[in-house]
PDB file of N, CA and C in Angstrom:
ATOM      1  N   UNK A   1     -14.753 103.843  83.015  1.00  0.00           N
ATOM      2  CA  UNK A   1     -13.596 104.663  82.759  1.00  0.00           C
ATOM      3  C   UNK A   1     -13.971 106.142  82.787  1.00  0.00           C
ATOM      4  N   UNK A   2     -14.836 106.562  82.167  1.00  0.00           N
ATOM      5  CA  UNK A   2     -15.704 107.658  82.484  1.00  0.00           C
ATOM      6  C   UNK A   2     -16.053 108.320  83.725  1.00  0.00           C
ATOM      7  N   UNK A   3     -16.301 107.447  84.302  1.00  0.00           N
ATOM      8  CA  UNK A   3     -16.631 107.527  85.971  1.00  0.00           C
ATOM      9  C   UNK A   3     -15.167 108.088  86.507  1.00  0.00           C
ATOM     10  N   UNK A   4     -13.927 107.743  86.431  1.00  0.00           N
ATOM     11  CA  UNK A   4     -12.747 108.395  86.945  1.00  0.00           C
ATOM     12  C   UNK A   4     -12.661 109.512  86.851  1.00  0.00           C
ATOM     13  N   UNK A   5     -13.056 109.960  85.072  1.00  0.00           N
ATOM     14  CA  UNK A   5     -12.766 111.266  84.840  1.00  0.00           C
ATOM     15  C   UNK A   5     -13.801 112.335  85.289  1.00  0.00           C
ATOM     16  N   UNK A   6     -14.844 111.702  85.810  1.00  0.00           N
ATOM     17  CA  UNK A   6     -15.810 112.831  86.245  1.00  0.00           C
ATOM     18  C   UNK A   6     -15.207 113.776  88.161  1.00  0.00           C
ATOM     19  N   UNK A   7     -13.715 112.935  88.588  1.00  0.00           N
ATOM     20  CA  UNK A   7     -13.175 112.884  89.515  1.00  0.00           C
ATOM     21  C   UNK A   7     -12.228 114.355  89.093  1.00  0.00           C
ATOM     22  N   UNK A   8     -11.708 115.122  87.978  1.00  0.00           N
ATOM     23  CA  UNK A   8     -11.563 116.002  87.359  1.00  0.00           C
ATOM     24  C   UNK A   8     -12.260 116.968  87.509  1.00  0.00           C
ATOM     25  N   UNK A   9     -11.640 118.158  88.147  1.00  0.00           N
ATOM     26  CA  UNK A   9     -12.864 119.680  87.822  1.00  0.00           C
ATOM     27  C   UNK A   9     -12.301 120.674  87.380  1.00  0.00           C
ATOM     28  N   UNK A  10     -12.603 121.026  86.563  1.00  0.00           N
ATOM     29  CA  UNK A  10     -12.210 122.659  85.596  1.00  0.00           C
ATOM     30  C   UNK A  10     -13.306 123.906  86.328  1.00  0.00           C
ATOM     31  N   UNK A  11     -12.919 124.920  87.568  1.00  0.00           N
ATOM     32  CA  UNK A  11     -13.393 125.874  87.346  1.00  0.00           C
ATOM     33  C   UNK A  11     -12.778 127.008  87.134  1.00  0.00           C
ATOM     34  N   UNK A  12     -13.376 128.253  86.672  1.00  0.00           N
ATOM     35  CA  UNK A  12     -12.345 129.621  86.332  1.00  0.00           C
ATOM     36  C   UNK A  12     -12.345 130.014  87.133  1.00  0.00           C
ATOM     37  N   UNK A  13     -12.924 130.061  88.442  1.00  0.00           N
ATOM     38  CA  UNK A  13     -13.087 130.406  89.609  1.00  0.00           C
ATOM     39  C   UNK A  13     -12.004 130.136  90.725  1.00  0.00           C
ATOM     40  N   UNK A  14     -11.385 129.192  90.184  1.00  0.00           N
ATOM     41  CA  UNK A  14     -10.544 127.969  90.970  1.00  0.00           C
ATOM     42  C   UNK A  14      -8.782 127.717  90.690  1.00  0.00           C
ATOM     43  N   UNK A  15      -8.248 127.742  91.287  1.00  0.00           N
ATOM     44  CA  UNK A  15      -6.808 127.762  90.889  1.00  0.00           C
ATOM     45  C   UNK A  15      -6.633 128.006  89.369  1.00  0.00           C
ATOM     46  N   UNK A  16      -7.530 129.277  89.060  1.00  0.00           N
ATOM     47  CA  UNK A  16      -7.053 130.092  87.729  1.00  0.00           C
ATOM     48  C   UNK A  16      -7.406 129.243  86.006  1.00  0.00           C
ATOM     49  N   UNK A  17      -8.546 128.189  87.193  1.00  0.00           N
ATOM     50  CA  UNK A  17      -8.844 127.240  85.839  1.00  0.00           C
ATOM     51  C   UNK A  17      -8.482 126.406  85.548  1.00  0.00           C
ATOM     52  N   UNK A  18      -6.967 125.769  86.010  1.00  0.00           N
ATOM     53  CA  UNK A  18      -6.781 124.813  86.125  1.00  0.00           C
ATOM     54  C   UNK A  18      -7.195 123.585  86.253  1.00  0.00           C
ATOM     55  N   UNK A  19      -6.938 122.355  85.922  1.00  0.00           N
ATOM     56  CA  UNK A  19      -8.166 120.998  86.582  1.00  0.00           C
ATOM     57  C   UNK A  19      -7.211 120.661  87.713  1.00  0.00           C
ATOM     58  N   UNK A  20      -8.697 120.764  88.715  1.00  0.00           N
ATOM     59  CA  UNK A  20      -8.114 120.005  89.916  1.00  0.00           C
ATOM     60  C   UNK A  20      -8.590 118.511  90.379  1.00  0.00           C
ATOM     61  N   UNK A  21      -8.667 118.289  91.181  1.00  0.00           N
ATOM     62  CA  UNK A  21      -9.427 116.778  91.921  1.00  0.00           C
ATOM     63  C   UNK A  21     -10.308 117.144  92.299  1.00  0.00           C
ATOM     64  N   UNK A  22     -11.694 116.707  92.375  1.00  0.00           N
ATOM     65  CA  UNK A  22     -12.620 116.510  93.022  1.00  0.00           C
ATOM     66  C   UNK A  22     -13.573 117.885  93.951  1.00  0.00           C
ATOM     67  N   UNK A  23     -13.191 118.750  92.802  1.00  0.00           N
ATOM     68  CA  UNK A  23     -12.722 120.457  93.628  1.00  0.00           C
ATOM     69  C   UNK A  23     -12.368 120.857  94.496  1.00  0.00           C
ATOM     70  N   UNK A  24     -11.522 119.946  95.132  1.00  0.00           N
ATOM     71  CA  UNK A  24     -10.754 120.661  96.121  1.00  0.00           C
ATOM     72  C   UNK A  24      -9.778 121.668  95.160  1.00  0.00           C
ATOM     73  N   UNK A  25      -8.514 122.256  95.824  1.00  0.00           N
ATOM     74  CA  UNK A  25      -7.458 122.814  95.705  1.00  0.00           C
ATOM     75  C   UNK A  25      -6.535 121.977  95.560  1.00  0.00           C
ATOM     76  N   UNK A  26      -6.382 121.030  94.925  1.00  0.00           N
ATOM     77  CA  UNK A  26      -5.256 120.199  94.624  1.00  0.00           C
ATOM     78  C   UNK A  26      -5.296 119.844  92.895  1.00  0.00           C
ATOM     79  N   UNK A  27      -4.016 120.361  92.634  1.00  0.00           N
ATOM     80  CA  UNK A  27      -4.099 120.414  90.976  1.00  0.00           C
ATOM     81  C   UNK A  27      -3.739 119.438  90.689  1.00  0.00           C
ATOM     82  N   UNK A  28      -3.935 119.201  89.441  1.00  0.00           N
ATOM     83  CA  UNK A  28      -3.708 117.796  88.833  1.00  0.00           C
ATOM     84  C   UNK A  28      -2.309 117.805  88.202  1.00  0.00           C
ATOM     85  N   UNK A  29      -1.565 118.949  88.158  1.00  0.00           N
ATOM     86  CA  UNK A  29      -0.253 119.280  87.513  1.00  0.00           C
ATOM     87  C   UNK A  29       0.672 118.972  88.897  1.00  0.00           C
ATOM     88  N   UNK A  30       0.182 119.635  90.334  1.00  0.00           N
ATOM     89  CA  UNK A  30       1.043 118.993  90.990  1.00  0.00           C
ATOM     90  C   UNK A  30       1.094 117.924  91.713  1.00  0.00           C
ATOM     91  N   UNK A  31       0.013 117.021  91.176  1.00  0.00           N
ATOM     92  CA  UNK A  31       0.213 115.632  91.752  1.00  0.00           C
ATOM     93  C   UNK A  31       1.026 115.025  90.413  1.00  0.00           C
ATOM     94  N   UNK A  32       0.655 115.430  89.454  1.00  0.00           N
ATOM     95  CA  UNK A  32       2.183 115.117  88.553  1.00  0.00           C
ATOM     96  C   UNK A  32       3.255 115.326  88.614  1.00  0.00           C
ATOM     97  N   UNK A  33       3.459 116.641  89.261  1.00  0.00           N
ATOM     98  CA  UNK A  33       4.898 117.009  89.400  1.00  0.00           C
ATOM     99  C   UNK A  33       5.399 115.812  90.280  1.00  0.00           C
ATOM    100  N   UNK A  34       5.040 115.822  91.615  1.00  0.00           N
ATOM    101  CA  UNK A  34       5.128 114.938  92.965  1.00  0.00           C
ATOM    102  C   UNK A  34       5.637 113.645  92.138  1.00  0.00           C
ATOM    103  N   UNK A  35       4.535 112.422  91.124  1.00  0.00           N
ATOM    104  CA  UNK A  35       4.947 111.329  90.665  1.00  0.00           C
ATOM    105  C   UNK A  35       5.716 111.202  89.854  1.00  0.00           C
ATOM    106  N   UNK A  36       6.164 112.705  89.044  1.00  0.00           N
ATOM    107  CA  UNK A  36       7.442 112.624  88.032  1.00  0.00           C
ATOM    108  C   UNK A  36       8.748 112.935  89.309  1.00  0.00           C
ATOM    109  N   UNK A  37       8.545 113.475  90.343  1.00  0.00           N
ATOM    110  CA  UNK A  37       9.975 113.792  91.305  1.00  0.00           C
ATOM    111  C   UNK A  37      10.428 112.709  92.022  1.00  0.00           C
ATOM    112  N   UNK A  38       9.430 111.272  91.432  1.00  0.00           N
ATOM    113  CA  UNK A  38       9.435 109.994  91.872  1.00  0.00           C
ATOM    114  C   UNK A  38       9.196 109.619  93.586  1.00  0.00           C
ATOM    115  N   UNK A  39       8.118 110.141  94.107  1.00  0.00           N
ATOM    116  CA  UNK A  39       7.016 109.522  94.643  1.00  0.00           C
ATOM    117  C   UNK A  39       6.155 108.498  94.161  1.00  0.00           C
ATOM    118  N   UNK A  40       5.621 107.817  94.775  1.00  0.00           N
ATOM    119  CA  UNK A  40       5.281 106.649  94.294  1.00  0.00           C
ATOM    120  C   UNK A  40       3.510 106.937  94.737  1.00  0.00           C
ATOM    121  N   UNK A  41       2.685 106.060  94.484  1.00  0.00           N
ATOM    122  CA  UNK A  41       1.657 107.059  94.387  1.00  0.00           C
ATOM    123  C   UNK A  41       0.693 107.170  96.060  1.00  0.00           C
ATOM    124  N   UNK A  42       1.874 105.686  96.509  1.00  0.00           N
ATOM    125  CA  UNK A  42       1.191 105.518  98.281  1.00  0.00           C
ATOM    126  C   UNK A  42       1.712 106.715  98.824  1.00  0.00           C
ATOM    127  N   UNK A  43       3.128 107.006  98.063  1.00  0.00           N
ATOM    128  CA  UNK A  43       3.778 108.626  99.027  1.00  0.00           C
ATOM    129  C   UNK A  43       2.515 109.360  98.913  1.00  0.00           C
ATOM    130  N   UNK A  44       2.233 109.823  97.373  1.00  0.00           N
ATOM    131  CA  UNK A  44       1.720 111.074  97.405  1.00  0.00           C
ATOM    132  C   UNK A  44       0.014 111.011  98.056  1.00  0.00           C
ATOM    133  N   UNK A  45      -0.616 109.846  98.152  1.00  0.00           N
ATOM    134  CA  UNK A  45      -1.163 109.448  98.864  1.00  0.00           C
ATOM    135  C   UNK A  45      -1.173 109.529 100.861  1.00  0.00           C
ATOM    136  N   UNK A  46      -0.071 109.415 101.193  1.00  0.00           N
ATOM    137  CA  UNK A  46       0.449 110.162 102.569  1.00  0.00           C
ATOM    138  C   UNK A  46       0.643 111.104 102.453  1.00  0.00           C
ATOM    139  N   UNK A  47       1.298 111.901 101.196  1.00  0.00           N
ATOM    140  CA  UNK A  47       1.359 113.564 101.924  1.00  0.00           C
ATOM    141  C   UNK A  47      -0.066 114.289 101.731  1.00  0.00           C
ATOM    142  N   UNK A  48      -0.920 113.953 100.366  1.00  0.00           N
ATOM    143  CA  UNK A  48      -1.958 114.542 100.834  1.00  0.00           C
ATOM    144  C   UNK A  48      -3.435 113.372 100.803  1.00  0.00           C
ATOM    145  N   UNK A  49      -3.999 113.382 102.570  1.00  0.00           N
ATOM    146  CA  UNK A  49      -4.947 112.488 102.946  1.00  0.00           C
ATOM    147  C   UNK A  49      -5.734 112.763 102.234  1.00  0.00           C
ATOM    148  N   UNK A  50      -6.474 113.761 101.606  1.00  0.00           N
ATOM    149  CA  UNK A  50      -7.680 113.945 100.756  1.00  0.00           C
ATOM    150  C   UNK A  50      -7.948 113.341 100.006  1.00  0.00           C
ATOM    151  N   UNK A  51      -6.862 112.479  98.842  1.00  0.00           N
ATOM    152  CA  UNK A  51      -6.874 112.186  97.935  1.00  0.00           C
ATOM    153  C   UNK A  51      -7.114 110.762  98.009  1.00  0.00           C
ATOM    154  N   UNK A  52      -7.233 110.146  96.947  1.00  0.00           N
ATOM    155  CA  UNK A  52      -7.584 108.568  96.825  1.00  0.00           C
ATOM    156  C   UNK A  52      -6.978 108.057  95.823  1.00  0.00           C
ATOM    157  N   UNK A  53      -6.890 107.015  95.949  1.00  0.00           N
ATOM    158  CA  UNK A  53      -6.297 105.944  94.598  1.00  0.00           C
ATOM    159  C   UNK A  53      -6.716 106.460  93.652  1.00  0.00           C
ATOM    160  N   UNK A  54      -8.308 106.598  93.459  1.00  0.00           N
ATOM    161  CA  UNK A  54      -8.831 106.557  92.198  1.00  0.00           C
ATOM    162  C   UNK A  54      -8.601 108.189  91.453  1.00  0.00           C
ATOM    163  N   UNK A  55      -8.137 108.906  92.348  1.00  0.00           N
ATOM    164  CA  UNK A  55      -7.760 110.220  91.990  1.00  0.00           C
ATOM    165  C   UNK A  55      -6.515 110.104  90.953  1.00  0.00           C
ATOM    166  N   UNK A  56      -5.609 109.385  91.854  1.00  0.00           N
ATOM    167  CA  UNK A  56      -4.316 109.303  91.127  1.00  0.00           C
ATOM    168  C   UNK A  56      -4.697 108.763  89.301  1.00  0.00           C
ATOM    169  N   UNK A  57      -5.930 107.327  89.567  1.00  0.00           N
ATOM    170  CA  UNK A  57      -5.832 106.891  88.273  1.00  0.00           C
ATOM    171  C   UNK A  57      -6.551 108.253  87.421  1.00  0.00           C
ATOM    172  N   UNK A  58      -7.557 109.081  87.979  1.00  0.00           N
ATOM    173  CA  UNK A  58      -8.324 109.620  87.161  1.00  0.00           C
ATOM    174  C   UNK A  58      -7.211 110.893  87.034  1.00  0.00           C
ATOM    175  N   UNK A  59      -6.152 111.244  87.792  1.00  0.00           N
ATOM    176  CA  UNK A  59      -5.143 112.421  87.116  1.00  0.00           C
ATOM    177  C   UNK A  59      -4.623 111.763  85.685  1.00  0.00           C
ATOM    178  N   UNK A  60      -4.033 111.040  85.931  1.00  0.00           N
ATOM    179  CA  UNK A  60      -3.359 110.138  85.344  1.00  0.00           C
ATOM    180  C   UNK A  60      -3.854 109.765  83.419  1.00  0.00           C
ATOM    181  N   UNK A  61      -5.023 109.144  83.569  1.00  0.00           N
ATOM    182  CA  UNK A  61      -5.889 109.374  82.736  1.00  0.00           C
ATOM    183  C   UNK A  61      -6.141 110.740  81.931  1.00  0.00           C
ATOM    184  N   UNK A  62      -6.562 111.653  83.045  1.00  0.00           N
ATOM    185  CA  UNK A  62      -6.837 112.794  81.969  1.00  0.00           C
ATOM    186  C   UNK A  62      -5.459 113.442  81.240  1.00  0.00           C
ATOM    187  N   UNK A  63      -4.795 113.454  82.293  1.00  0.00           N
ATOM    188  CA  UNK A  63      -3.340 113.745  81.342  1.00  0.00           C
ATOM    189  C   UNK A  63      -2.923 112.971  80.391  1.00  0.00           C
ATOM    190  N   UNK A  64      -3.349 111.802  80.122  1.00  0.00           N
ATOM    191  CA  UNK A  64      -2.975 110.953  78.950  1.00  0.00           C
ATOM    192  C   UNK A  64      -3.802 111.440  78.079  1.00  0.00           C
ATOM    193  N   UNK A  65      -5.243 111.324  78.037  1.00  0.00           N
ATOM    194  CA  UNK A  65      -6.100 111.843  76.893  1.00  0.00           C
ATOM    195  C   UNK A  65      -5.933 113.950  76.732  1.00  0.00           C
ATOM    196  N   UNK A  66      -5.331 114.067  77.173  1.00  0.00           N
ATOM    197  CA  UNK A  66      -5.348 115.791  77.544  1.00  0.00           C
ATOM    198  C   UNK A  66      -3.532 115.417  76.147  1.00  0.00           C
ATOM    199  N   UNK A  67      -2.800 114.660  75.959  1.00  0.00           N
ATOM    200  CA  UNK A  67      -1.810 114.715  75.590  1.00  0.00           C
ATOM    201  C   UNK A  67      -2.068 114.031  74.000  1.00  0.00           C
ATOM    202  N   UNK A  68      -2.703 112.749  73.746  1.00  0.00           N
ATOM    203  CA  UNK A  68      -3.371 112.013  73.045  1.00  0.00           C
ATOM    204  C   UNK A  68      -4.422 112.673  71.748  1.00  0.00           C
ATOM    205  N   UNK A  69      -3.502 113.932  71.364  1.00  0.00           N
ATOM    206  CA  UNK A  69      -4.613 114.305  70.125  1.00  0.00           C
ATOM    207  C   UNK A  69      -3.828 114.774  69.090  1.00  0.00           C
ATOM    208  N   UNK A  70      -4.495 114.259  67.949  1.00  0.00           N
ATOM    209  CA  UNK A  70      -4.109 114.698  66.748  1.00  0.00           C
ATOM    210  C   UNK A  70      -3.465 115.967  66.045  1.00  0.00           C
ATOM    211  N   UNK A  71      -2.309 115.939  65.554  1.00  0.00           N
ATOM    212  CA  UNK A  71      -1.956 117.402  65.128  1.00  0.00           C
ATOM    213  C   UNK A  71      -2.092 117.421  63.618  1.00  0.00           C
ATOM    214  N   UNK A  72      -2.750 118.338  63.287  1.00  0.00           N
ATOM    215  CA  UNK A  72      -3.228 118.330  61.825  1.00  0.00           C
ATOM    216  C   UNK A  72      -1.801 119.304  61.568  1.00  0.00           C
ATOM    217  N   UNK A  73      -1.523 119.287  59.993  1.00  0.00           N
ATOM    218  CA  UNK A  73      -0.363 120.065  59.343  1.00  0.00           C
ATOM    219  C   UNK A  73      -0.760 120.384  58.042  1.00  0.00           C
ATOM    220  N   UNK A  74      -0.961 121.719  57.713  1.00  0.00           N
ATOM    221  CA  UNK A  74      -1.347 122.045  56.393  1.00  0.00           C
ATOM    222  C   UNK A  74      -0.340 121.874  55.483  1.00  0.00           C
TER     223      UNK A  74
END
């Protein structure tokens, strides 16, 4: 499971820091946008060839654990 997320790259150098895929230029926010505008993930898979299945699971993933944290309240 680990192994997906190493498919994730954070540079500051790079679309402003953002995490992208695999460092290319493809953000991980707009392959979300794409599967929330209901593409399915073979679409977004045809529009951009770079990408792979396991991209989709490892976006997918990090946005779940990126959402998945505790809010403390004093």
């Amino acid at each position: 499971m680990s192994k997906l997320l190493e498919r994730i790259s954070v540079n500051p150098r790079q679309c402003g820091g953002r995490p992208c895929i695999r460092g290319m230029r493809i953000r991980v926010s707009d392959v979300l946008d794409l599967l929330a505008a209901g593409l399915s993930a073979e679409e977004v898979l045809e529009d951009l060839p770079d990408l792979e299945m396991e991209d989709i699971q490892a976006l997918l993933m990090y946005a779940a654990r990126k959402l998945n944290h505790p809010v403390l309240v004093a």
